[in-house]
Protein backbone atom coordinates (compact mmCIF):
# COMPACT_ATOMS: atom_id res chain seq x y z
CA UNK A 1 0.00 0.00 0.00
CA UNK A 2 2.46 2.48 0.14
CA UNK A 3 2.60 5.08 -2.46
CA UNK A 4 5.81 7.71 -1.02
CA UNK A 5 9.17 6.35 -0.60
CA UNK A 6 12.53 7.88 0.77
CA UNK A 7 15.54 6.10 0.18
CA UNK A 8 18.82 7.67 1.83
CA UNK A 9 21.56 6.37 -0.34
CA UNK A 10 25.29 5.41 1.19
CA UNK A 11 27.71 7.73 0.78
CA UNK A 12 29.71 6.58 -2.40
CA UNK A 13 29.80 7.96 -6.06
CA UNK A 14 29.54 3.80 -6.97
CA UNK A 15 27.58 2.41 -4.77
CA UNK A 16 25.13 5.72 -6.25
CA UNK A 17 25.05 4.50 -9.74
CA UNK A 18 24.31 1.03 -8.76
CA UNK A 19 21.31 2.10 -6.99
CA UNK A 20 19.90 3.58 -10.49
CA UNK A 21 19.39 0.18 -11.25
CA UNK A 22 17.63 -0.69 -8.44
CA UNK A 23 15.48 2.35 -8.40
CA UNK A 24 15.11 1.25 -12.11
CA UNK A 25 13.57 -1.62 -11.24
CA UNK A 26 11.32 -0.11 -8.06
CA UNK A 27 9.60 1.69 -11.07
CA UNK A 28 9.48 -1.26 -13.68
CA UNK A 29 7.64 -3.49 -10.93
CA UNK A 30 6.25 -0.54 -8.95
CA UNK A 31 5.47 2.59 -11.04
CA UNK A 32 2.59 4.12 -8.53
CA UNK A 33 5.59 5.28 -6.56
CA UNK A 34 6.77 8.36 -5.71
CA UNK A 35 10.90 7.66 -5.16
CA UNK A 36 12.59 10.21 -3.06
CA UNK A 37 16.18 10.04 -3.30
CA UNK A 38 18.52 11.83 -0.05
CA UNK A 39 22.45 11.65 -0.17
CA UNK A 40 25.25 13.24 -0.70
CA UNK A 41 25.85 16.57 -3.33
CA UNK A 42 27.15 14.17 -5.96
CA UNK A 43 23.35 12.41 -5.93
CA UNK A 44 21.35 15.22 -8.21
CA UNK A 45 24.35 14.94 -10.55
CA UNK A 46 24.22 11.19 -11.03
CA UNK A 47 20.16 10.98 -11.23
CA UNK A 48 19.76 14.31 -13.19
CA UNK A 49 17.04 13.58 -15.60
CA UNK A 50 16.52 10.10 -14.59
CA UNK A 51 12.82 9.20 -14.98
CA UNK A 52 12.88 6.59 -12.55
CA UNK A 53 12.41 9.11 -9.34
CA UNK A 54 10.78 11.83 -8.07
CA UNK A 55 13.12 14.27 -6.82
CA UNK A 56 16.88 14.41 -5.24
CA UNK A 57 17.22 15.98 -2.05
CA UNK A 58 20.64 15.99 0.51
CA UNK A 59 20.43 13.83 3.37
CA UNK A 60 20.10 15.60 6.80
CA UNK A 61 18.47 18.79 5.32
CA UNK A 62 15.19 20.26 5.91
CA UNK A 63 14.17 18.75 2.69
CA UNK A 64 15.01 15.40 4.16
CA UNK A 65 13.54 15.60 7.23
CA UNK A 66 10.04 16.61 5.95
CA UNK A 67 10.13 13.71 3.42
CA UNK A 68 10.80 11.30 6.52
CA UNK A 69 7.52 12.80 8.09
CA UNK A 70 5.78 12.25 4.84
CA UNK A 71 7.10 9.12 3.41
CA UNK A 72 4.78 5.92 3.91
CA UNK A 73 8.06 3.82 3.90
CA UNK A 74 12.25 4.57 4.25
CA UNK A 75 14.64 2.87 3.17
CA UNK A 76 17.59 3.65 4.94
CA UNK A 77 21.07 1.94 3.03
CA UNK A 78 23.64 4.29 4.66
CA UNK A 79 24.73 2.26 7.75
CA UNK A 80 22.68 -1.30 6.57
CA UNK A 81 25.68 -3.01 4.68
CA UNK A 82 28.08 -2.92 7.62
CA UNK A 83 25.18 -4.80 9.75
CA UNK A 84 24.48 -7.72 7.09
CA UNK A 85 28.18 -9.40 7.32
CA UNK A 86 26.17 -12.69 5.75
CA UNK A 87 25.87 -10.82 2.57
CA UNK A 88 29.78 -9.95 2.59
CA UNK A 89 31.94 -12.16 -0.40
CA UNK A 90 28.88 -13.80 -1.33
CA UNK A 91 26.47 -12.18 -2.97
CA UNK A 92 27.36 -9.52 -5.71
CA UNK A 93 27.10 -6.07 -4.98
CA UNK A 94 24.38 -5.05 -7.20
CA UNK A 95 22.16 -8.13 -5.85
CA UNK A 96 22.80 -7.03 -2.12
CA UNK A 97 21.05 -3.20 -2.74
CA UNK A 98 18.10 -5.34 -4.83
CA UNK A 99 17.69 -7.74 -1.72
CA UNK A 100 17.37 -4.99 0.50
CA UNK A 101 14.93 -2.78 -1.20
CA UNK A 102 13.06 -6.32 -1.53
CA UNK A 103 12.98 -7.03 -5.77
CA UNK A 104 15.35 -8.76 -8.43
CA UNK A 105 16.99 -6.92 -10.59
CA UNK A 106 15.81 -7.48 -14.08
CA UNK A 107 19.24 -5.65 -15.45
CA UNK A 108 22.03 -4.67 -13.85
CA UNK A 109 22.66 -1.62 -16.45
CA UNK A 110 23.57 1.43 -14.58
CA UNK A 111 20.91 4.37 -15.44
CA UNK A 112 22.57 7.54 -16.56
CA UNK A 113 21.52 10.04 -18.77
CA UNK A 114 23.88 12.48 -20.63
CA UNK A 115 22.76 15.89 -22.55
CA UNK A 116 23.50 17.02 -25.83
CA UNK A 117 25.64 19.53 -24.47
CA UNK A 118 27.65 17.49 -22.83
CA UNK A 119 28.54 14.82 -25.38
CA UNK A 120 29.28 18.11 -27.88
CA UNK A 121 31.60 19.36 -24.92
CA UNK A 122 33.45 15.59 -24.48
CA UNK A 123 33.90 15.46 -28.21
CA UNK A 124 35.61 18.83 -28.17
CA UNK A 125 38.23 18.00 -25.41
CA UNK A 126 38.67 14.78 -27.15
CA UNK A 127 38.94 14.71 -30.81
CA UNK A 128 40.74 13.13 -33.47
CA UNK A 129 41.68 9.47 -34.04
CA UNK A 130 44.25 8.91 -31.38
CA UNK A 131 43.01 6.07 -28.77
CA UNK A 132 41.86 7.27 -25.56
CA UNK A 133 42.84 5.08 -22.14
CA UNK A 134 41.07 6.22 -19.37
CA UNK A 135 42.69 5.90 -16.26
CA UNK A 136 41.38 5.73 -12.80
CA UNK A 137 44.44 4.15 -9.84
CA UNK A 138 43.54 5.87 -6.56
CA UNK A 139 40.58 6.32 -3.96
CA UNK A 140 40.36 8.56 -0.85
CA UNK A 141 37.66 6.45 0.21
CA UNK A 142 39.09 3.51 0.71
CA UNK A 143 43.04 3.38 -0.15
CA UNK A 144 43.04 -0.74 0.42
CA UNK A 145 41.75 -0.39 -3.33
CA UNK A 146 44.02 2.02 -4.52
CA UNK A 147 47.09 1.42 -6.85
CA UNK A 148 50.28 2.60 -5.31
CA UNK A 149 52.09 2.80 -8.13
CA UNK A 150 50.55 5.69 -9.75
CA UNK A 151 53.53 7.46 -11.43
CA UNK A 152 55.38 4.64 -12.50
CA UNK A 153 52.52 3.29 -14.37
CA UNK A 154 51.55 6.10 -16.21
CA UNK A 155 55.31 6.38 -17.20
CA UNK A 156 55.14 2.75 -18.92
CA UNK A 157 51.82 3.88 -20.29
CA UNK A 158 53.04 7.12 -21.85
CA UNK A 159 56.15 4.47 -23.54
CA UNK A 160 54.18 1.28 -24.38
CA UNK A 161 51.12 2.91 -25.58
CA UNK A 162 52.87 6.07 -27.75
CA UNK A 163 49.62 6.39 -29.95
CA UNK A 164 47.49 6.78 -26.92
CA UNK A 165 45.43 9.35 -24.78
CA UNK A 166 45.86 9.43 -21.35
CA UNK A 167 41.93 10.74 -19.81
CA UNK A 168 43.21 10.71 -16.19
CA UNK A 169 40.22 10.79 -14.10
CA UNK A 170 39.40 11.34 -10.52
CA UNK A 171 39.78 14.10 -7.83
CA UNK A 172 43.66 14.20 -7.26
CA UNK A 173 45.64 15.06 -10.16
CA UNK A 174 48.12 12.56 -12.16
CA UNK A 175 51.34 12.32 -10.41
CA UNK A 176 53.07 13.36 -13.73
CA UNK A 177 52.18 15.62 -16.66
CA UNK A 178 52.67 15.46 -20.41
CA UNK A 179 51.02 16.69 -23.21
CA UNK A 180 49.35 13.10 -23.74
CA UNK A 181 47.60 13.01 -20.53
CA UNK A 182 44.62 14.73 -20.28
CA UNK A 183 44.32 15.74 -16.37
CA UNK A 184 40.79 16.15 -15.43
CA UNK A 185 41.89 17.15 -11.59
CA UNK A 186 44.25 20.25 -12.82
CA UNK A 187 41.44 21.27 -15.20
CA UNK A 188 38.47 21.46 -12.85
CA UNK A 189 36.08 18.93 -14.43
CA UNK A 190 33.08 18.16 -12.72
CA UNK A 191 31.92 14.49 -12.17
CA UNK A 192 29.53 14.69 -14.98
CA UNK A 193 32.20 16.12 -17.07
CA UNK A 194 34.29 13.56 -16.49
CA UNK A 195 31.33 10.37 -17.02
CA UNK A 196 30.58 12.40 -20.16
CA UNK A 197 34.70 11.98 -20.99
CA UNK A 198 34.35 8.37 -20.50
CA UNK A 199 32.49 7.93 -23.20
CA UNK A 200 34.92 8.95 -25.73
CA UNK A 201 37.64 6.40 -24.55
CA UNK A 202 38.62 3.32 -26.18
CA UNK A 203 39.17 1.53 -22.76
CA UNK A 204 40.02 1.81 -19.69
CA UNK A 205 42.96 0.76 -16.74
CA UNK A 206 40.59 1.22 -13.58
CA UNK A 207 40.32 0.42 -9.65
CA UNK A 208 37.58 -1.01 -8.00
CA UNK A 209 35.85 2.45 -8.03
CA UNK A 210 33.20 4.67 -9.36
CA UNK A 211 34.73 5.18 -12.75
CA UNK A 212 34.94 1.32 -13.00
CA UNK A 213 30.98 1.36 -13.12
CA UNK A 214 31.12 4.26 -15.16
CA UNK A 215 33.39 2.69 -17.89
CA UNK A 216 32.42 -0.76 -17.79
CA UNK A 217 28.99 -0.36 -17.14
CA UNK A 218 27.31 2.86 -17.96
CA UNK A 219 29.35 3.39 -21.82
CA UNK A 220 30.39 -0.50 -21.61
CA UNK A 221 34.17 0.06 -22.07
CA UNK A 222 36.80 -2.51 -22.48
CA UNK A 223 38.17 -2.46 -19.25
CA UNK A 224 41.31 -3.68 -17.20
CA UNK A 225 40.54 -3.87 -13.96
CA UNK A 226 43.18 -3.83 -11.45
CA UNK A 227 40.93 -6.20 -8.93
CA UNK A 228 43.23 -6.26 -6.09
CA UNK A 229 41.32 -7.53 -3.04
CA UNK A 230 37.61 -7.25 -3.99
CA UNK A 231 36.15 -9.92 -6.75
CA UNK A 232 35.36 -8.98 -9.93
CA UNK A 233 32.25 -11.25 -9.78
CA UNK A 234 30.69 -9.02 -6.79
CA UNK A 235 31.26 -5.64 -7.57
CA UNK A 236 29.11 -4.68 -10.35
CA UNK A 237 28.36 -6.63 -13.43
CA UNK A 238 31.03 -7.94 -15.00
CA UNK A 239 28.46 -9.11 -18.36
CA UNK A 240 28.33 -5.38 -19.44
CA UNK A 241 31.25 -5.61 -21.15
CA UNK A 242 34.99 -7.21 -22.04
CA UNK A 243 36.40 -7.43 -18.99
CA UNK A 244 40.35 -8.20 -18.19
CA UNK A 245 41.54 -8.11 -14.46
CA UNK A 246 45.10 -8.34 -12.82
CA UNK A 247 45.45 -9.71 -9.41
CA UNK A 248 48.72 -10.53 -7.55
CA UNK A 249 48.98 -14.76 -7.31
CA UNK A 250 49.02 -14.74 -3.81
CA UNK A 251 46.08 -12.47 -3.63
CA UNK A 252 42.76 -14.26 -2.19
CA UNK A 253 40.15 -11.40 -2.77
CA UNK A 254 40.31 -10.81 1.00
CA UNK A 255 38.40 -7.42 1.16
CA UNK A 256 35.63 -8.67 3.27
CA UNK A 257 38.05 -10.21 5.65
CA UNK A 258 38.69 -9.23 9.50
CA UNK A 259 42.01 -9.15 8.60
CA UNK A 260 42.84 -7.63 4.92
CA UNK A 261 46.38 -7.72 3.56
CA UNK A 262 46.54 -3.89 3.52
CA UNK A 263 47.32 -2.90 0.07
CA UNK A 264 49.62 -5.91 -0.37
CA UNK A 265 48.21 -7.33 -3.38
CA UNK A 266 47.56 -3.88 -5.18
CA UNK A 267 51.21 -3.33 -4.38
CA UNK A 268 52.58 -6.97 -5.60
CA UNK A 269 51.23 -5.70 -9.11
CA UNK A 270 53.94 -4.42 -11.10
CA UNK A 271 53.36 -1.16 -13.27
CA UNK A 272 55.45 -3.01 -16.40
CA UNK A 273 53.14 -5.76 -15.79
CA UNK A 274 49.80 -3.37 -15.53
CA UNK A 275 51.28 -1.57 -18.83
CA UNK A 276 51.34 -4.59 -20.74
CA UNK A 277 48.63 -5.82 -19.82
CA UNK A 278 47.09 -2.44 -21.08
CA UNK A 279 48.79 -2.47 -24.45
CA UNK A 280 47.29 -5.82 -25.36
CA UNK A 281 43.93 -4.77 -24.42
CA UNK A 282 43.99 -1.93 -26.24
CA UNK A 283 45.61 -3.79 -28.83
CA UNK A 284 42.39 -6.34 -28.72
CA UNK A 285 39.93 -3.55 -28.81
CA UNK A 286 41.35 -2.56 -32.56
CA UNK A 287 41.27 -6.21 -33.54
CA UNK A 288 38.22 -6.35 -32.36
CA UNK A 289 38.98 -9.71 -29.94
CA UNK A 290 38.33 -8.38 -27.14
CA UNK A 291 36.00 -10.72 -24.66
CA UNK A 292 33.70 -10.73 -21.69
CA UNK A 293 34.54 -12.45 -18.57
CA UNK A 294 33.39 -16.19 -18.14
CA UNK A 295 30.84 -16.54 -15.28
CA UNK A 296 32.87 -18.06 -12.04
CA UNK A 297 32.68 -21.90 -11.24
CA UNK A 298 30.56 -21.99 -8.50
CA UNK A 299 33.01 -24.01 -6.41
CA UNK A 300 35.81 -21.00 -6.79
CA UNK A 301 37.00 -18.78 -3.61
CA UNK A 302 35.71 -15.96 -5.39
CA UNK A 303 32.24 -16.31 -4.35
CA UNK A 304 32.69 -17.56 -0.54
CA UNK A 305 34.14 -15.31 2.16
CA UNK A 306 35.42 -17.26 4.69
CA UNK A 307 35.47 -16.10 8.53
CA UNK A 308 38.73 -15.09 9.70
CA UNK A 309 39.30 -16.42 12.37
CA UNK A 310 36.78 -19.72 12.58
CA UNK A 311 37.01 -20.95 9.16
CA UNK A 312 33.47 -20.94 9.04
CA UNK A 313 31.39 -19.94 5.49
CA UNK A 314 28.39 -16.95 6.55
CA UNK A 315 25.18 -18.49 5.55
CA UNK A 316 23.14 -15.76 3.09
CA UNK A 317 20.28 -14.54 4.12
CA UNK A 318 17.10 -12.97 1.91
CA UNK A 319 15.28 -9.99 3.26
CA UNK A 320 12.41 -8.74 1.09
CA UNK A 321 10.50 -5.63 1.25
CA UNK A 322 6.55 -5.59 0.41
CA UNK A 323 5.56 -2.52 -1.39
């Protein structure tokens, strides 16, 4: 029965642009609602013009509060993930925001909606016939994710890939500068300049992070994605498009572990190795042999999280929401 709903979103640029999909699907199977969205300032910029809700407020305003007085139902995601440890290393990502909100997703395709203006802009910043690599290696966030090796990669980069565009993306700016890297940091762009960049690449050499959903999932970009200690079968959907990932051999996707490794296997990867592995992706793209990741065996480590200290697998629960 309930017709006004306020969701208050987690404070992440990805874990935003996964909920599109959900909220996506909240309309498909429920269109009588009326979908308030509350986060952060970055939310109206990732569900401008998106049909799928009402309107975008920021959580903890005045706007906020008289939606909770309002709203017939709340769905609160900001501090629910840390208290479901059973979903953690076994369920993907996208599937665990469904769950909660109570539906299946029907696709996992990330909902984002560019203007005219802003695909003439992109095409102006990047034109000619030169391939474009965009590059995303560090996080603020959460630096067990990050790539420490920043500068050294883009110098193998800039030498293995001489015919290529750098689109460095993100908030810091590239540890280096040359003419072929195009710094969106040191120039100012917004987020939605940068999304609207994407699109122009040829692939891209990401991090688990926002401009990993962005690439591989909103404009469906070749990607290499330095995986490091999250899976690459959790994190978003890894069908959208070709999909290459570089982990460290001793690396056991231990992100949802008590006890992480600390950046070890992020650091364990090699920027010659990283480079190469970027040339022949790019190199792929042109030949047009570039593939999408198999589904995992469901007996692989990828898909269990084991408890840290008791060996013990978390049993999954299901909790489902009636609209």
């Amino acid at each position: 029965d309930a017709e006004r709903v306020l969701i208050r979103l987690p404070d992440a640029v990805g874990d935003t642009l996964m909920m599109t999909a959900i909220t996506a699907a909240l309309r498909r199977a429920y269109p009588h609602l009326e979908l308030t969205i509350a986060g952060g300032a970055f939310v109206a910029d990732i569900f401008r013009d998106n049909p799928d809700v009402s309107r975008c407020i920021i959580a903890g305003s005045c706007q906020d509060l008289r939606q909770e007085a309002t709203a017939d139902v709340i769905v609160d995601y900001r501090f629910l993930i840390d208290q479901l440890p059973e979903y953690y290393g076994i369920l993907p990502m996208m599937d665990i925001l469904a769950n909660v909100a109570g539906i299946r997703l029907p696709s996992k395709r990330i909902q984002y909606y560019i203007s005219d203006d802003e695909r003439h802009w992109a095409t102006e910043q990047l034109s000619g016939e030169q391939a474009i690599l965009a590059v995303h290696l560090n996080t603020a966030k959460d630096p067990v994710r990050s790539y420490p090796h920043a500068q050294e990669l883009l110098t193998a980069l800039l030498q293995s890939a001489d015919d290529t565009t750098l689109l460095w993306l993100g908030s810091a700016p590239a540890p280096i500068r040359s003419e072929r890297i195009l710094d969106c940091a040191r120039n100012n762009y917004s987020l939605r300049q940068q999304i609207a960049l994407i699109e122009r690449a040829t692939a891209a050499v990401v991090i688990d992070s926002a401009f990993y959903h962005v690439a591989h999932n909103v404009w469906q970009k070749p990607t290499l994605l330095l995986a490091g200690p999250t899976s690459q079968y959790l994190i978003g959907d890894y069908t959208a498009a070709p999909l290459y990932t570089l982990r460290a051999s001793t690396c056991n996707t231990c992100y949802w572990y008590q006890h992480r490794c600390k950046r070890t296997c992020m650091a364990n990867l090699s920027p010659s190795m990283v480079a190469t592995a970027a040339a022949q992706l790019l190199h792929r793209v042109r030949a047009g042999t570039a593939l999408r990741l198999p589904p995992p065996k469901r007996s692989t480590a990828l898909l269990h999280c084991m408890h840290a200290t008791t060996g013990t697998r978390w049993a999954g629960q299901h909790y489902h929401r009636s609209w």
